[in-house]
C-alpha atoms as a PDB file:
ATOM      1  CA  UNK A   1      78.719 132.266 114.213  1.00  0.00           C
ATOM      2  CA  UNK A   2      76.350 130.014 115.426  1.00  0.00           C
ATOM      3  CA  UNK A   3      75.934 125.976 115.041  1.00  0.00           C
ATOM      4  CA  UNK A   4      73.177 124.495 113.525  1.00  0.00           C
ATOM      5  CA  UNK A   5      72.902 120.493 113.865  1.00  0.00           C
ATOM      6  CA  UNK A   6      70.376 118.166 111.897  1.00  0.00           C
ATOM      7  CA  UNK A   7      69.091 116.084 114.367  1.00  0.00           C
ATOM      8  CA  UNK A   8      66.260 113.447 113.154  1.00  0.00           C
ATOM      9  CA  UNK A   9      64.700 112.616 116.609  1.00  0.00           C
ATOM     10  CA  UNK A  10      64.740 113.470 120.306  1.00  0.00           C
ATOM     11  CA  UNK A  11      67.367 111.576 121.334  1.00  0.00           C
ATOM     12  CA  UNK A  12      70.165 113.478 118.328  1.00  0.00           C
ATOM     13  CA  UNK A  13      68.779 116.933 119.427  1.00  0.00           C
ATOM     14  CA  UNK A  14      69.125 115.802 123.230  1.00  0.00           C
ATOM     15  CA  UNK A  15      73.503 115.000 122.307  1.00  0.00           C
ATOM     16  CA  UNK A  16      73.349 118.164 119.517  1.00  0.00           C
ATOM     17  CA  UNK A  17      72.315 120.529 122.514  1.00  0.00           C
ATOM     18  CA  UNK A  18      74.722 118.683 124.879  1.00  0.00           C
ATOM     19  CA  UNK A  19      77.281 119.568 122.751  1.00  0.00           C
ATOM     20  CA  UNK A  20      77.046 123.021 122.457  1.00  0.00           C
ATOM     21  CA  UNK A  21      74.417 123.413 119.276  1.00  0.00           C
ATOM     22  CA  UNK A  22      72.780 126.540 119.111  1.00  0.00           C
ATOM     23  CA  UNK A  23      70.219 125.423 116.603  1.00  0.00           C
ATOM     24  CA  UNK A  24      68.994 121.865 116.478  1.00  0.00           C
ATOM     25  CA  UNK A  25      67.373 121.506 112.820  1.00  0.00           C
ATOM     26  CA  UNK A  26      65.051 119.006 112.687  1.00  0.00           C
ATOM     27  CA  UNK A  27      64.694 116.729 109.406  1.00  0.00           C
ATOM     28  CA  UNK A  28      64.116 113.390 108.321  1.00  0.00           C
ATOM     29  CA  UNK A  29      66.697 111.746 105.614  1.00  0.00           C
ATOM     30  CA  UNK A  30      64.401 108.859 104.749  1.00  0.00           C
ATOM     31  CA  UNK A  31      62.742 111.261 102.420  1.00  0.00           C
ATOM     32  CA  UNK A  32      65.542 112.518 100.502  1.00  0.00           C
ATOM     33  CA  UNK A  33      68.879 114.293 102.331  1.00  0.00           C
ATOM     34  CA  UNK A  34      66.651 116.896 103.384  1.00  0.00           C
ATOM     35  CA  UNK A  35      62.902 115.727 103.736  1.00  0.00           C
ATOM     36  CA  UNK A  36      60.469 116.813 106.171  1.00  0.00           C
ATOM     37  CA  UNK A  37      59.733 115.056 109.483  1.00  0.00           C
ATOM     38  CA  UNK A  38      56.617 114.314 111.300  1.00  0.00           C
ATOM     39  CA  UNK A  39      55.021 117.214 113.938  1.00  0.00           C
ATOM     40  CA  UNK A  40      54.731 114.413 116.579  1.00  0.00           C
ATOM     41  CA  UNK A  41      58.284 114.254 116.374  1.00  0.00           C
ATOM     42  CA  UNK A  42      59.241 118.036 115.745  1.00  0.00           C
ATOM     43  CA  UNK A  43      56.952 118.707 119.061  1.00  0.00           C
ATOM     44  CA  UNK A  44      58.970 116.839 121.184  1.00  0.00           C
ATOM     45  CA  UNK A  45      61.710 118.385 119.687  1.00  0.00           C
ATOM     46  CA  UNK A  46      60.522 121.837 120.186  1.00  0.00           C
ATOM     47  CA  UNK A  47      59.089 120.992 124.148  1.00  0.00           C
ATOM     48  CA  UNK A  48      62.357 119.466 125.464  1.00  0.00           C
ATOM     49  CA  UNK A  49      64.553 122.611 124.716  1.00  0.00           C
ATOM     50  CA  UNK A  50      63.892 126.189 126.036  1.00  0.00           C
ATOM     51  CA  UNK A  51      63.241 128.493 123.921  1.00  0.00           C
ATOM     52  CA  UNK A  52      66.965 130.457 123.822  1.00  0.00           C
ATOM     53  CA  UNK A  53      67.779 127.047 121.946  1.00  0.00           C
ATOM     54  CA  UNK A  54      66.662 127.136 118.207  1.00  0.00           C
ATOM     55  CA  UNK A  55      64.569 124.410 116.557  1.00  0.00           C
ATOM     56  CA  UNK A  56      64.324 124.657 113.121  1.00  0.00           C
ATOM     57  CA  UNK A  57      62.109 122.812 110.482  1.00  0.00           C
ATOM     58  CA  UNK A  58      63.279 121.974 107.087  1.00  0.00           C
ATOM     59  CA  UNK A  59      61.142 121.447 104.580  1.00  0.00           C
ATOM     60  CA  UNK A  60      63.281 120.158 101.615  1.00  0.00           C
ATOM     61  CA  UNK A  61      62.380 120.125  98.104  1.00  0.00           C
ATOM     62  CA  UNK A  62      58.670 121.268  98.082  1.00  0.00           C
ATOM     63  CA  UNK A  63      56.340 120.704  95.157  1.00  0.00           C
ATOM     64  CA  UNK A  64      55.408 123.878  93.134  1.00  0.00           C
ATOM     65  CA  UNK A  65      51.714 124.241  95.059  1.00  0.00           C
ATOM     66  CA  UNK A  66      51.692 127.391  96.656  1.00  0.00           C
ATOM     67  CA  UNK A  67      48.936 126.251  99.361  1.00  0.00           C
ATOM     68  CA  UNK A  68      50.234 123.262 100.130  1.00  0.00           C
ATOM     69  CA  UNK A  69      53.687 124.578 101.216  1.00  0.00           C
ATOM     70  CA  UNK A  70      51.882 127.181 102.874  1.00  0.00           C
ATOM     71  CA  UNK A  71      50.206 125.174 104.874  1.00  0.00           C
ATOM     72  CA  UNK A  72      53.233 122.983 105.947  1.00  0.00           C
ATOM     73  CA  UNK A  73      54.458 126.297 106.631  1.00  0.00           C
ATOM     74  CA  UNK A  74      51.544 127.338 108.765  1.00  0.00           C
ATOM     75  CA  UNK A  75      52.181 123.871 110.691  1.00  0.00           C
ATOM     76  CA  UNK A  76      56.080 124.333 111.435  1.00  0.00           C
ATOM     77  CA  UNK A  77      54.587 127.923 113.072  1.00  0.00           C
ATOM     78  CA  UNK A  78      51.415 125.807 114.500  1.00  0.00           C
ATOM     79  CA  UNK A  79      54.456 123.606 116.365  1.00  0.00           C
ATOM     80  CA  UNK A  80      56.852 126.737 117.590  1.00  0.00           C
ATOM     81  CA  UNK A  81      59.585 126.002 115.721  1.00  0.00           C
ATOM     82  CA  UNK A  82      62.012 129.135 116.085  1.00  0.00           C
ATOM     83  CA  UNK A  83      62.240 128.944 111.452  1.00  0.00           C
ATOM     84  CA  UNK A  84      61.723 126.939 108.886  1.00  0.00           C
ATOM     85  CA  UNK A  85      63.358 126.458 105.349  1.00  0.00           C
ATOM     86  CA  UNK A  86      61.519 126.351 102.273  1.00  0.00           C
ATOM     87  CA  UNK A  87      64.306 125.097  99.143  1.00  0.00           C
ATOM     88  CA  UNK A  88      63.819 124.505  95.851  1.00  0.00           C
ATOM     89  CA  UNK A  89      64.555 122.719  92.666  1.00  0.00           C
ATOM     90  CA  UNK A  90      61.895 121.929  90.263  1.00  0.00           C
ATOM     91  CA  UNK A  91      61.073 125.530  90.268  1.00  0.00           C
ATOM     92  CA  UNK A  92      61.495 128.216  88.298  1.00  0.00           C
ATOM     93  CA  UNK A  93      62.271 131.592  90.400  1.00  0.00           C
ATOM     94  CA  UNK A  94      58.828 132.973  89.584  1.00  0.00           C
ATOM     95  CA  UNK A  95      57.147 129.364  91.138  1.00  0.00           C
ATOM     96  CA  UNK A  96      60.263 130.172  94.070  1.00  0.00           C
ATOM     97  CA  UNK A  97      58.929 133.411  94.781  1.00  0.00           C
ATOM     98  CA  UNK A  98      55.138 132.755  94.705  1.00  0.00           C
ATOM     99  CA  UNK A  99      55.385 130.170  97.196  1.00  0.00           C
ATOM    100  CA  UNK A 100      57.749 132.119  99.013  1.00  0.00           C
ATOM    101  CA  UNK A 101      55.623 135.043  99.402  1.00  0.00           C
ATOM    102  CA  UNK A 102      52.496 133.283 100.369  1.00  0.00           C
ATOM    103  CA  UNK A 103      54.556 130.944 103.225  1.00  0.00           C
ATOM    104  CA  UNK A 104      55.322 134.380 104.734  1.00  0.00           C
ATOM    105  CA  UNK A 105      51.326 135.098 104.444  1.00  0.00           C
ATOM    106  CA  UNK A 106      50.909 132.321 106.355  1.00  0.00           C
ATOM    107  CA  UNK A 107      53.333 133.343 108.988  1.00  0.00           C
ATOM    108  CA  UNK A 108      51.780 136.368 109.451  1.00  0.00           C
ATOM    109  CA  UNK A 109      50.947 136.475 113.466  1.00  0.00           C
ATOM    110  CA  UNK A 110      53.612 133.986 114.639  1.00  0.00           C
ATOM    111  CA  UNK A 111      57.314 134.143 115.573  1.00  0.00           C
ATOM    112  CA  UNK A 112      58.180 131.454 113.213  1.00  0.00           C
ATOM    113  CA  UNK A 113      61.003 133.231 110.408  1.00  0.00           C
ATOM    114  CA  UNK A 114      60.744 132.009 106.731  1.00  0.00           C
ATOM    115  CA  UNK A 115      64.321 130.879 105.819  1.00  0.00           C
ATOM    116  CA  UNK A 116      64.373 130.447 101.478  1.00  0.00           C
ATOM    117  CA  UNK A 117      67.345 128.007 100.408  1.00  0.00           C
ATOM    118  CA  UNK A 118      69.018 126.929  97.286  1.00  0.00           C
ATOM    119  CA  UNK A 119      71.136 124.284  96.471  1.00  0.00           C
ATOM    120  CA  UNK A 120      74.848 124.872  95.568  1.00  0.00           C
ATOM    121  CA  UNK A 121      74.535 122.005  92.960  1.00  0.00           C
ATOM    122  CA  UNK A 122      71.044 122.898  91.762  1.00  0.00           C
ATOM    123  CA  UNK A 123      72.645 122.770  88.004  1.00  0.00           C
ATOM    124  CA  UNK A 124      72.588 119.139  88.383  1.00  0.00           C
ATOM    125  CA  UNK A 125      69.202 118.827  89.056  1.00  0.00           C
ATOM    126  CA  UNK A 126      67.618 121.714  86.839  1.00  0.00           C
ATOM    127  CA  UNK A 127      67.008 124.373  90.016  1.00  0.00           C
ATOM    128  CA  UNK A 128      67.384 127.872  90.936  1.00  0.00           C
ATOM    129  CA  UNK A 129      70.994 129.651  90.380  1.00  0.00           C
ATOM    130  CA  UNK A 130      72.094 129.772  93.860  1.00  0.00           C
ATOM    131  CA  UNK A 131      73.217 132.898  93.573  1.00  0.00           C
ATOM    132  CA  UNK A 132      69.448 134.522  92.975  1.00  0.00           C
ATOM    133  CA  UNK A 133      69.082 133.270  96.624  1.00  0.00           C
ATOM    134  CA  UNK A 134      69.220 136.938  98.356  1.00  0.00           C
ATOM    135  CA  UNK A 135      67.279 138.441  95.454  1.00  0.00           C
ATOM    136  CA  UNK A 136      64.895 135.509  96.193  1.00  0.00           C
ATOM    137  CA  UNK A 137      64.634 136.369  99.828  1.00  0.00           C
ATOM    138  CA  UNK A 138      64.253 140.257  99.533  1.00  0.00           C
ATOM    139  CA  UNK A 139      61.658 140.014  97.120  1.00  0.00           C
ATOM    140  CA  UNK A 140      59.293 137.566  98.979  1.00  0.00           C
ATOM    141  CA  UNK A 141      60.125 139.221 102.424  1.00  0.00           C
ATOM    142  CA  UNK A 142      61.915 135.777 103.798  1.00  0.00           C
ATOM    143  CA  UNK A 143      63.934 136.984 107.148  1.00  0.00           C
ATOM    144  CA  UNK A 144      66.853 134.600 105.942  1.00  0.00           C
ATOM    145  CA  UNK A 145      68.837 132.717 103.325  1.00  0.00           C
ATOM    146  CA  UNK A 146      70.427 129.167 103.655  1.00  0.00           C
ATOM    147  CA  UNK A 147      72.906 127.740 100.963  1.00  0.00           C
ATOM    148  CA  UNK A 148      72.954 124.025 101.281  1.00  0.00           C
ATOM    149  CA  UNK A 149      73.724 121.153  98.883  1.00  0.00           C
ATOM    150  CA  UNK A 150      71.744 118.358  97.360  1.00  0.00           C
ATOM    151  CA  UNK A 151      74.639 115.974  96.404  1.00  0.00           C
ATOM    152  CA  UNK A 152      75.802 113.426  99.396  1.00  0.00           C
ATOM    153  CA  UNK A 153      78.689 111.861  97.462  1.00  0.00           C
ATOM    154  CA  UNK A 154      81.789 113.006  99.309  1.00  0.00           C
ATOM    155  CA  UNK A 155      82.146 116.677  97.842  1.00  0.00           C
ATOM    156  CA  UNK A 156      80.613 119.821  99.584  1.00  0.00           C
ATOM    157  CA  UNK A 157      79.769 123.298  99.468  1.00  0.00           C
ATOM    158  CA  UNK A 158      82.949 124.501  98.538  1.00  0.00           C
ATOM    159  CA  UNK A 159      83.006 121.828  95.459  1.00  0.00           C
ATOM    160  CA  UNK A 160      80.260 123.613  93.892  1.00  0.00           C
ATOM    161  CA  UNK A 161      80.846 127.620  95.027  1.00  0.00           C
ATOM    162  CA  UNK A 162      83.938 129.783  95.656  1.00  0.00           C
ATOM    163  CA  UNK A 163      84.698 131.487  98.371  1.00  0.00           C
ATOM    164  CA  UNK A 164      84.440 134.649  97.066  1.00  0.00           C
ATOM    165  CA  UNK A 165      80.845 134.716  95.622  1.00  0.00           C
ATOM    166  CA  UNK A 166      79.503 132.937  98.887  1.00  0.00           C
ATOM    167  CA  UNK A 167      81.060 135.829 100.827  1.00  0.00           C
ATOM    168  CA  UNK A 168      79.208 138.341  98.378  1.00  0.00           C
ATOM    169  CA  UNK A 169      75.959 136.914  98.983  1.00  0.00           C
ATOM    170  CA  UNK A 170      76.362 136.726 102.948  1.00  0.00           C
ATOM    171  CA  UNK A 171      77.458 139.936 102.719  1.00  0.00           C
ATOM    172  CA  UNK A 172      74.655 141.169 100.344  1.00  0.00           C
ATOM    173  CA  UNK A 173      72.142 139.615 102.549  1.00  0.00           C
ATOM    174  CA  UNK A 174      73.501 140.628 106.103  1.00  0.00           C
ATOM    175  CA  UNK A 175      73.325 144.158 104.307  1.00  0.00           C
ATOM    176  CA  UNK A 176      69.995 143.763 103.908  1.00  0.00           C
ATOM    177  CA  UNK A 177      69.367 142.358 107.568  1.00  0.00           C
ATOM    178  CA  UNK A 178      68.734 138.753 106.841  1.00  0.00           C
ATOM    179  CA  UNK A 179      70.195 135.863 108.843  1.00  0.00           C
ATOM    180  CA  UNK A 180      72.964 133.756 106.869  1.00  0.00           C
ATOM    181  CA  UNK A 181      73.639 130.393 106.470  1.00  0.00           C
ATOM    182  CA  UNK A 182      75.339 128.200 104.524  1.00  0.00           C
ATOM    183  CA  UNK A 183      75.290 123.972 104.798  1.00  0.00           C
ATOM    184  CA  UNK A 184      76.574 121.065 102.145  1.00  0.00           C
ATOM    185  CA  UNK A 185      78.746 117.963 104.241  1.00  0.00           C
ATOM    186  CA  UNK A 186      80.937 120.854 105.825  1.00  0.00           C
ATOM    187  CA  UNK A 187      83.705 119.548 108.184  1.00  0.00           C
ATOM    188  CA  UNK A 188      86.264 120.796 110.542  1.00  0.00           C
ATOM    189  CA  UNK A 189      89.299 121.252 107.248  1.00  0.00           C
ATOM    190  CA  UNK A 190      86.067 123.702 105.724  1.00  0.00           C
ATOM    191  CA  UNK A 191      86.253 125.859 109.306  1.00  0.00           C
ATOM    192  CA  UNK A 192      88.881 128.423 108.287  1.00  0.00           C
ATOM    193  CA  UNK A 193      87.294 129.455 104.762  1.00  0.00           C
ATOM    194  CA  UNK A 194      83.883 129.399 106.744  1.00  0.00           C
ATOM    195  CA  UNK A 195      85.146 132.169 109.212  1.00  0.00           C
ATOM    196  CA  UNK A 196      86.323 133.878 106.773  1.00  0.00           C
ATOM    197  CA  UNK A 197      83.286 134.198 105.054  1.00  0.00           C
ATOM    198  CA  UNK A 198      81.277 134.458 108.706  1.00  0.00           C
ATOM    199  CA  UNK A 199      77.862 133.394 108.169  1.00  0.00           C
ATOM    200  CA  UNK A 200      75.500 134.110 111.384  1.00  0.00           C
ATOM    201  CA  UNK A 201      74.905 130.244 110.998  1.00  0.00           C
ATOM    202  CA  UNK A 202      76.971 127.272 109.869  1.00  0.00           C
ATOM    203  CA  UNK A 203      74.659 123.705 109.709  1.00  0.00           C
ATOM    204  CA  UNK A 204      76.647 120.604 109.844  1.00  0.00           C
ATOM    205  CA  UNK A 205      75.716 116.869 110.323  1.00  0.00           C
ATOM    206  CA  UNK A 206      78.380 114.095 109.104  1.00  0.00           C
ATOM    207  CA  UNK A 207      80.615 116.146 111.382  1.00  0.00           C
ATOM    208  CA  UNK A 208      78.974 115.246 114.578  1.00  0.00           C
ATOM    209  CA  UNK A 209      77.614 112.014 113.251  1.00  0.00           C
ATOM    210  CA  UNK A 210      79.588 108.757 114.825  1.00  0.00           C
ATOM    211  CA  UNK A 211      82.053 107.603 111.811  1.00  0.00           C
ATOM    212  CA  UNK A 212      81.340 110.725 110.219  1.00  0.00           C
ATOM    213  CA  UNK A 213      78.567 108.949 108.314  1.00  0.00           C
ATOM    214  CA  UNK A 214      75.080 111.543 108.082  1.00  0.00           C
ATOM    215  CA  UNK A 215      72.639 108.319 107.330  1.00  0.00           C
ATOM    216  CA  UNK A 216      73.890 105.459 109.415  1.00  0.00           C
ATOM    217  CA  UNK A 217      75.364 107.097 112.559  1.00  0.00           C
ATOM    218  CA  UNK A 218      74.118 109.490 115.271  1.00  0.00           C
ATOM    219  CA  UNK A 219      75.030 113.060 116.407  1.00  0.00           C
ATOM    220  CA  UNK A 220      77.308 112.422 119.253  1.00  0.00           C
ATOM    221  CA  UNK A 221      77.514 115.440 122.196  1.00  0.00           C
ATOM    222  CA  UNK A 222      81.220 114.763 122.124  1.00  0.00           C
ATOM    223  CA  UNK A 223      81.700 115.428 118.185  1.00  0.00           C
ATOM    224  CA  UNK A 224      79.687 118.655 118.287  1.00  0.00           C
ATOM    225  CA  UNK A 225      81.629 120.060 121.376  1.00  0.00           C
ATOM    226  CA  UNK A 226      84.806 119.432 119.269  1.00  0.00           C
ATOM    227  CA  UNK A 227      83.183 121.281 116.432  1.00  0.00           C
ATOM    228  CA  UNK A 228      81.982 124.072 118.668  1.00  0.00           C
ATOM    229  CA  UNK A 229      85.246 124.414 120.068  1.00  0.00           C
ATOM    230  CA  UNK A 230      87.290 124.604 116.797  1.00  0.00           C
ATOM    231  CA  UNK A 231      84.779 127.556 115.797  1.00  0.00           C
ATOM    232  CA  UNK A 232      85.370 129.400 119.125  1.00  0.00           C
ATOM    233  CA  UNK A 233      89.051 129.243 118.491  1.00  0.00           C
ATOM    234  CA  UNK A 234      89.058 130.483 115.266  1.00  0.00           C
ATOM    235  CA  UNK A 235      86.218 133.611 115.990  1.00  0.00           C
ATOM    236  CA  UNK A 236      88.764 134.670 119.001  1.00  0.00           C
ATOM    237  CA  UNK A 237      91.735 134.612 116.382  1.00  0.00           C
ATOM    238  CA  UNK A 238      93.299 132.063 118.518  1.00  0.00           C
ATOM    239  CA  UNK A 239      93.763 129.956 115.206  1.00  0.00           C
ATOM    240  CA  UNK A 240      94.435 132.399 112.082  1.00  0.00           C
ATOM    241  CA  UNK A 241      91.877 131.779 109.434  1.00  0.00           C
ATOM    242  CA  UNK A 242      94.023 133.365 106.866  1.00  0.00           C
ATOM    243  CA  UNK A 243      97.094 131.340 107.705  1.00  0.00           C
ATOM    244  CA  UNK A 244      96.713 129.357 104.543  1.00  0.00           C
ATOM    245  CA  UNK A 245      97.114 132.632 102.286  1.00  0.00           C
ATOM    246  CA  UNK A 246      99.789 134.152 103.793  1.00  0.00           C
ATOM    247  CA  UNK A 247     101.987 130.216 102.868  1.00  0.00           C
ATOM    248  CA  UNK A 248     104.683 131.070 100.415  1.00  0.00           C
ATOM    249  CA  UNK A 249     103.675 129.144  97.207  1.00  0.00           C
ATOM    250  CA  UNK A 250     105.958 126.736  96.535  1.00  0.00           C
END
């Protein structure tokens, strides 16, 4: 299971990759919790890091115009980035899959892997079921799916989806050989149900953020090693993921 940090400059991807970060997702929260940031920035980014260390480019809530997504798409390829992630809200799933399928058009020739997301608390803002994501993703040809969350307000991914139907739909989309993720203010207390489930990729930044705040701290190398470390215990079953169940109930 691989860790994916959301870095907004140089300097967070420089402590993100410090710490262990396997994926260094680059973003910009000024323009929304998930907005896009600028190439100058994803460049340097993309040139500090080898290339066995993943940069990512998120792309937030796009607009329902086919070209012009494609063409941010054709960019994120333009500027190496190992994916990027196209997510929706104020789309239907036939807008979804229209500008899905012509992003991967414009990919066509590059490395860079299309990565469709949905929102785990879409309902509240009149978007795509989350759980259409995989059917999403086979039928435009996206390599990937990422789960993430819209809603910064203390609650997370598991506020808004069980257990059991984000396991389906990792499942259902491993099955189908795309790469899994799933995001949403995740923290250490979320890393046994997480396992459990075993995404490829798990995205975190409040975690790793100084005071555990995502907008007014920075990703600190020594947070993310901590993180990194917690996962490693628990994929080597040095700390039982399924402790919790086996509790008698009181």
């Amino acid at each position: 299971m691989l860790l994916m940090v959301s870095v907004q400059d140089l300097d967070e991807a420089t402590e993100a990759v410090k710490g262990g970060a396997d994926i260094v997702d680059v973003k910009n929260l000024k323009e929304m919790t998930v907005g896009s940031n600028f190439p100058p920035v994803i460049r340097r980014v993309r040139e500090a890091f080898p290339k066995e260390i993943h940069v990512s480019v998120t792309l937030g809530v796009v607009p329902n115009q086919p070209g012009t997504v494609a063409l941010a798409v054709y960019g994120a390829a333009a500027l190496n980035a190992t994916s990027v992630k196209v997510g929706f809200v104020n789309s239907d799933y036939e807008m979804a899959l229209r500008i899905l399928r012509e992003s991967k058009r414009a990919l066509e020739g590059s490395e860079t892997k299309l990565v469709a997301a949905t929102f785990a608390d879409s309902h509240l803002y009149g978007g795509i079921d989350p759980t259409l994501v995989v059917k999403l993703a086979k039928e435009s040809g996206s390599d990937g799916i990422l789960i993430d969350t819209l809603t910064k307000d203390g609650r997370n991914l598991f506020d808004f989806m069980d257990e059991g139907v984000l396991k389906d739909l990792v499942v259902e989309a491993k099955d189908l050989g795309m790469s899994t993720a799933l995001s949403g203010s995740l923290r250490i207390e979320n890393l046994d149900t997480l396992v459990r489930i075993n995404p490829d990729i798990v995205g975190v930044r409040g975690a790793v953020c100084t005071n555990g705040d995502r907008e007014g701290g920075k990703v600190a190398a020594s947070a993310v090693a901590r993180l990194k470390e917690e996962i490693k215990l628990r994929m080597e079953g040095k700390i039982n993921v399924y402790a919790s169940w086996l509790k008698p109930k009181a």
